[in-house]
C-alpha atoms as a PDB file:
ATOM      1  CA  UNK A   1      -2.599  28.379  86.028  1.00  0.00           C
ATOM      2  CA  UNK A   2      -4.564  29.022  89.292  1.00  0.00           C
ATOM      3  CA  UNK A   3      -5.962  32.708  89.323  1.00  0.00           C
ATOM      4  CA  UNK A   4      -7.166  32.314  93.278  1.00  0.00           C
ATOM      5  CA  UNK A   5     -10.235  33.590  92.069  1.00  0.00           C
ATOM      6  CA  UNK A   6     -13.032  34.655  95.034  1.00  0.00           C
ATOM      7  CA  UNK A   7     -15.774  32.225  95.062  1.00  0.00           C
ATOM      8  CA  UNK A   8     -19.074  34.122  94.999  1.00  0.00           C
ATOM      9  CA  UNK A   9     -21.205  32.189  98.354  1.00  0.00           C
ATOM     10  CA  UNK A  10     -24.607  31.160  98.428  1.00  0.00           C
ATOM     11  CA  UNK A  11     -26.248  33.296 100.604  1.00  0.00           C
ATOM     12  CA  UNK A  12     -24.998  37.298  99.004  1.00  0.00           C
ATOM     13  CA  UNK A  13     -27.098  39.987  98.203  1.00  0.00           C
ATOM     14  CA  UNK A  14     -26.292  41.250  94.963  1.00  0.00           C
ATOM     15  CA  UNK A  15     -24.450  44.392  96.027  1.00  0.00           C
ATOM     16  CA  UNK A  16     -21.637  41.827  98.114  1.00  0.00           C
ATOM     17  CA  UNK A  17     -21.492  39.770  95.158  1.00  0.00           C
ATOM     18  CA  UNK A  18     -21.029  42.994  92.562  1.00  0.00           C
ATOM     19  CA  UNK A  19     -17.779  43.303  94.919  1.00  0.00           C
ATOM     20  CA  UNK A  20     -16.759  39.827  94.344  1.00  0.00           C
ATOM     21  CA  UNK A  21     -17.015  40.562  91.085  1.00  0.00           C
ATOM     22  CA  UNK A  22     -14.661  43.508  91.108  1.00  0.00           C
ATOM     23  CA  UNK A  23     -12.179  42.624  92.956  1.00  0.00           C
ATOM     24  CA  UNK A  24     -12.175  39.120  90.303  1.00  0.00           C
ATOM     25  CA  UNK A  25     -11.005  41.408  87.675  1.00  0.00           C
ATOM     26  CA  UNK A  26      -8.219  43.089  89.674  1.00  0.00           C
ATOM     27  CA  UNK A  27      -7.374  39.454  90.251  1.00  0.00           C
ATOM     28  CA  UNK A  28      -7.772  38.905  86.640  1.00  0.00           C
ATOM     29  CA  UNK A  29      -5.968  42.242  85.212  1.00  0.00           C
ATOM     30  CA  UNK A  30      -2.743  40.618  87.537  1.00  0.00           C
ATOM     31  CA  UNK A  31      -2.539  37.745  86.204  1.00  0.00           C
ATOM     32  CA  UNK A  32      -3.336  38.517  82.475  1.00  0.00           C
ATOM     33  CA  UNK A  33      -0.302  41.566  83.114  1.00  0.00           C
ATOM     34  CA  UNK A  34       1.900  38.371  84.202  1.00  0.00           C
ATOM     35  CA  UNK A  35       0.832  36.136  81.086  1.00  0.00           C
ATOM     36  CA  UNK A  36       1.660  39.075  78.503  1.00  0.00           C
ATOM     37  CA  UNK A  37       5.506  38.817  80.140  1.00  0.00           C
ATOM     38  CA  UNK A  38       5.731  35.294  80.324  1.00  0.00           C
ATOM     39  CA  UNK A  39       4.342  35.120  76.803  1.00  0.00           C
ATOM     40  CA  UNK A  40       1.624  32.522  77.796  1.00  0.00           C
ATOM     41  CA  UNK A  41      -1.135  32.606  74.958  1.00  0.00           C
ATOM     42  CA  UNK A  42      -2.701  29.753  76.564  1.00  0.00           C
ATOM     43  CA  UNK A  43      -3.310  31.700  79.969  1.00  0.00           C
ATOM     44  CA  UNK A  44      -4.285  34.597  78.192  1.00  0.00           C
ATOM     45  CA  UNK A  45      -7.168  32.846  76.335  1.00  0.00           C
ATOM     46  CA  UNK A  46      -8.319  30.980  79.788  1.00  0.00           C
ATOM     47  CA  UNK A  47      -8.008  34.887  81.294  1.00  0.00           C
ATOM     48  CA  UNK A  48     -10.077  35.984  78.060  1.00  0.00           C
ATOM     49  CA  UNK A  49     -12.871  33.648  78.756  1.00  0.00           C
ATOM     50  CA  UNK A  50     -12.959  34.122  82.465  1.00  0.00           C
ATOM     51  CA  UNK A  51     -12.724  37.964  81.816  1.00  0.00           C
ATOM     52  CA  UNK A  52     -15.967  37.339  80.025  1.00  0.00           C
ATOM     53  CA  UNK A  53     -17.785  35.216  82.309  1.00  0.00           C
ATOM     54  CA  UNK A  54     -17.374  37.988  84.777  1.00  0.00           C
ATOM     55  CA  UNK A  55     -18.859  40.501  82.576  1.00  0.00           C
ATOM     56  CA  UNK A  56     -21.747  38.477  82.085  1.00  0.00           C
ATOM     57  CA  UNK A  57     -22.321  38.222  85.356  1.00  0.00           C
ATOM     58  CA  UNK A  58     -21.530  41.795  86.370  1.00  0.00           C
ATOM     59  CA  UNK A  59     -23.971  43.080  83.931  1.00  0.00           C
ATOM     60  CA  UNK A  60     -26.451  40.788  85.421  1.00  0.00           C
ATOM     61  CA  UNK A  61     -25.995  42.117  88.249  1.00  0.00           C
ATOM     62  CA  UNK A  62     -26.191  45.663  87.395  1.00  0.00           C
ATOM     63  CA  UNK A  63     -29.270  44.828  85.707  1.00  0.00           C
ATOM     64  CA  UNK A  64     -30.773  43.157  88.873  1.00  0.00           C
ATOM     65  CA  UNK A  65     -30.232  46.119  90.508  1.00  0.00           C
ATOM     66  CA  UNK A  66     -31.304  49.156  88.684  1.00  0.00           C
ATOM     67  CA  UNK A  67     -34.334  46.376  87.799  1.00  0.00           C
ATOM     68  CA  UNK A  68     -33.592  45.894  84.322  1.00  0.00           C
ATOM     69  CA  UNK A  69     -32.943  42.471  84.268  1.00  0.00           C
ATOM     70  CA  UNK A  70     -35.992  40.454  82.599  1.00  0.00           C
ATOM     71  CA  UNK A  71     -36.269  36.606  82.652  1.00  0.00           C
ATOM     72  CA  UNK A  72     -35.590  35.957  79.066  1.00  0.00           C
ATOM     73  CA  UNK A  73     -31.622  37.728  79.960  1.00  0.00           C
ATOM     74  CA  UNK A  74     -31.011  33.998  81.124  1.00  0.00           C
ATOM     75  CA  UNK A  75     -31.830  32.717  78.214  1.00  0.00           C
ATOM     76  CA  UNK A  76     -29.162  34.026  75.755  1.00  0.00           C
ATOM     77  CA  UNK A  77     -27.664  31.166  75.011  1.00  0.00           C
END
């Protein structure tokens, strides 16, 4: 299923890119309301994981904001 996601540019300070972010997960919240009618537990678990690679990056963001946000942060993983 394509979600017509935003792209997030280059060249965004992180406020703009917060936004992105945002309006991803009305994007998101659509599409996962239309995959709960439909049924589609595949879509839902692609919406799942996308739904938490925008938190992860909105939380980054936040943190690079208020100045939380430390170097090891990137290295979760």
């Amino acid at each position: 299923m394509n979600y017509n996601l935003i792209p997030f540019p280059l060249d965004i300070t992180p406020e703009e890119a917060l936004k992105i972010v945002e309006s991803n997960f009305i994007i998101l919240s659509g599409a996962s309301m239309k995959a709960v009618v439909e049924h589609n537990t595949e879509t839902l678990k692609d919406i799942r994981n996308l739904s938490e690679q925008l938190t992860y990056i909105e939380h980054s963001l936040k943190a690079a904001l208020d100045g939380t946000l430390i170097d090891s942060d990137y290295n979760l993983h």
